[in-house]
C-alpha atoms as a PDB file:
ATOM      1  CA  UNK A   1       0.074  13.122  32.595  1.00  0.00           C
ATOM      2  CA  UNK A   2       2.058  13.682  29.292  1.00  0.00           C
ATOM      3  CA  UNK A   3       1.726  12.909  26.045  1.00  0.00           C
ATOM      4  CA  UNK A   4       3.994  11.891  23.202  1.00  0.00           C
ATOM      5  CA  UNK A   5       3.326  11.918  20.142  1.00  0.00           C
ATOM      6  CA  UNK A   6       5.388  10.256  17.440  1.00  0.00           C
ATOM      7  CA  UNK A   7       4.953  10.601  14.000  1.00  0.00           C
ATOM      8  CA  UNK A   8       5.060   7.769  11.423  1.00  0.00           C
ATOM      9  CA  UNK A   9       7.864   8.539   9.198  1.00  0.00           C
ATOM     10  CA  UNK A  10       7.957   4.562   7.073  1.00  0.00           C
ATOM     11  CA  UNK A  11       5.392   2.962   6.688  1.00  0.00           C
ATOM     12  CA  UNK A  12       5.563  -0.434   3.943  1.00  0.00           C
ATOM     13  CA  UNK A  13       1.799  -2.457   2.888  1.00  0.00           C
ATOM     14  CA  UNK A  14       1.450  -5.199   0.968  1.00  0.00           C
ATOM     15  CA  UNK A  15      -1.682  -5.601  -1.314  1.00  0.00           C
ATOM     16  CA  UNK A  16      -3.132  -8.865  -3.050  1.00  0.00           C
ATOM     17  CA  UNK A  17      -5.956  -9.384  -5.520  1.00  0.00           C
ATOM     18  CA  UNK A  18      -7.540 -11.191  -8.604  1.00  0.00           C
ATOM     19  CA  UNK A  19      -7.692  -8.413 -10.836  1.00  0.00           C
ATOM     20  CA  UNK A  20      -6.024  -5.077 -11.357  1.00  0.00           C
ATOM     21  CA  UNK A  21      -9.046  -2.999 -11.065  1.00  0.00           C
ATOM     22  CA  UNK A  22      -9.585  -4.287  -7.172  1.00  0.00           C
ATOM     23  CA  UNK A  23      -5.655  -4.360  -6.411  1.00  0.00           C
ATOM     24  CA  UNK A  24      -5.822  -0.799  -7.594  1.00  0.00           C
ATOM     25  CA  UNK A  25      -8.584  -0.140  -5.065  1.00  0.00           C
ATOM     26  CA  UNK A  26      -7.117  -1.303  -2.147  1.00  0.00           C
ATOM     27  CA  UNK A  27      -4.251   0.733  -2.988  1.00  0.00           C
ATOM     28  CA  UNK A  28      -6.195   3.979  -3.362  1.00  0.00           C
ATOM     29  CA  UNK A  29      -8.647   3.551  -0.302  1.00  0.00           C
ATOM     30  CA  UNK A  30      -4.882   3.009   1.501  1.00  0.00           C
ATOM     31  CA  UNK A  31      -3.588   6.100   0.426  1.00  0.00           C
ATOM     32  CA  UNK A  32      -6.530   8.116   1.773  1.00  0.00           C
ATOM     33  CA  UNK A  33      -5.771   6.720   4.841  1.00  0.00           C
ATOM     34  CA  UNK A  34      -2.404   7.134   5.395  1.00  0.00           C
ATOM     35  CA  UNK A  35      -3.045  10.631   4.231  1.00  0.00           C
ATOM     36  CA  UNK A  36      -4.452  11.798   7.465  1.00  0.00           C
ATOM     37  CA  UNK A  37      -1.183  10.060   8.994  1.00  0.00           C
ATOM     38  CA  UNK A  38       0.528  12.649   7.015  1.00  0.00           C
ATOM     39  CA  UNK A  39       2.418   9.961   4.504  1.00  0.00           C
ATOM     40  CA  UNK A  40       2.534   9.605   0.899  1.00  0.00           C
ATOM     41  CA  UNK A  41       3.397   7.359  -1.784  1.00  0.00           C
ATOM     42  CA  UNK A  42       7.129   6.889  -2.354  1.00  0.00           C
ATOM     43  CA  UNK A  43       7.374   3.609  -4.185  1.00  0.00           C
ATOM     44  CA  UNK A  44       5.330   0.716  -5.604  1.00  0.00           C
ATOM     45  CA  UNK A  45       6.391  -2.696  -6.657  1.00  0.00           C
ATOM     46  CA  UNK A  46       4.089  -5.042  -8.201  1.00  0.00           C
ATOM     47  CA  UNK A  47       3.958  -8.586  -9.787  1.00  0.00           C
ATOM     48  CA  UNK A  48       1.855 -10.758 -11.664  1.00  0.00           C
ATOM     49  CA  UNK A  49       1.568 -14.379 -11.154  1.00  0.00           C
ATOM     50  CA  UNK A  50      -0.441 -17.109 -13.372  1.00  0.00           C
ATOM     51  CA  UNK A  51      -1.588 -20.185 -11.330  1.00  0.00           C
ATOM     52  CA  UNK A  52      -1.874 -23.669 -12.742  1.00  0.00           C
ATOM     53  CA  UNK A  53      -5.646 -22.900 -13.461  1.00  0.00           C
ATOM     54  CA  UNK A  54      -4.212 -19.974 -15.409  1.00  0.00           C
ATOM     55  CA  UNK A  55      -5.815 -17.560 -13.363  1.00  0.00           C
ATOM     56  CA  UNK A  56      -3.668 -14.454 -12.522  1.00  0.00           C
ATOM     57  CA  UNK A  57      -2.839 -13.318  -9.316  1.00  0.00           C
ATOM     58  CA  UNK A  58      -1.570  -9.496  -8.249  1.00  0.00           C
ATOM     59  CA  UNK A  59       0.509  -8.362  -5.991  1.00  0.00           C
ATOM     60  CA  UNK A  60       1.947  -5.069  -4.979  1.00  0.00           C
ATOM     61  CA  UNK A  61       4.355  -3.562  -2.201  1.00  0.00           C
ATOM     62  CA  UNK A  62       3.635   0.241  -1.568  1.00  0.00           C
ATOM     63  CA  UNK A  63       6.441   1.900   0.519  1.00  0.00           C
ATOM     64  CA  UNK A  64       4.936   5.172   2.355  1.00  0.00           C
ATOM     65  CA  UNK A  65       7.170   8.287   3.882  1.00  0.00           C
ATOM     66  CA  UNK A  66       6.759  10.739   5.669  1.00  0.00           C
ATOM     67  CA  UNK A  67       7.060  14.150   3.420  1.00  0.00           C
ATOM     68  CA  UNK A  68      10.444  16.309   4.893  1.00  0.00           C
END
């Protein structure tokens, strides 16, 4: 029986949240996973949004790579 292993080299998440103390959570417990997957950080895109209620909603995109 064989094995293969492949390794993640891209890896994009998207995170949502109500405030940016949690949004900034989920992005931090995320990158301790993806550590052990041997990927790191290489970009992050984020956006505010105000509903009608006025209530702000966040957003981000994190973009993880493999490090060469």
């Amino acid at each position: 029986m064989d094995f293969k292993f492949d390794l993640i080299e891209d890896k994009i998440e998207f995170f949502a949240g109500n405030d940016l103390k949690t949004l900034e959570k989920k992005i931090n417990e995320q990158i301790d996973h993806n550590k052990a997957l041997l990927i790191s950080v290489h970009s992050v895109s984020h956006q505010m949004h105000v509903d009608e209620n006025g209530k702000p909603f966040y957003s981000a995109v994190v973009h993880f790579k493999a490090k060469k």
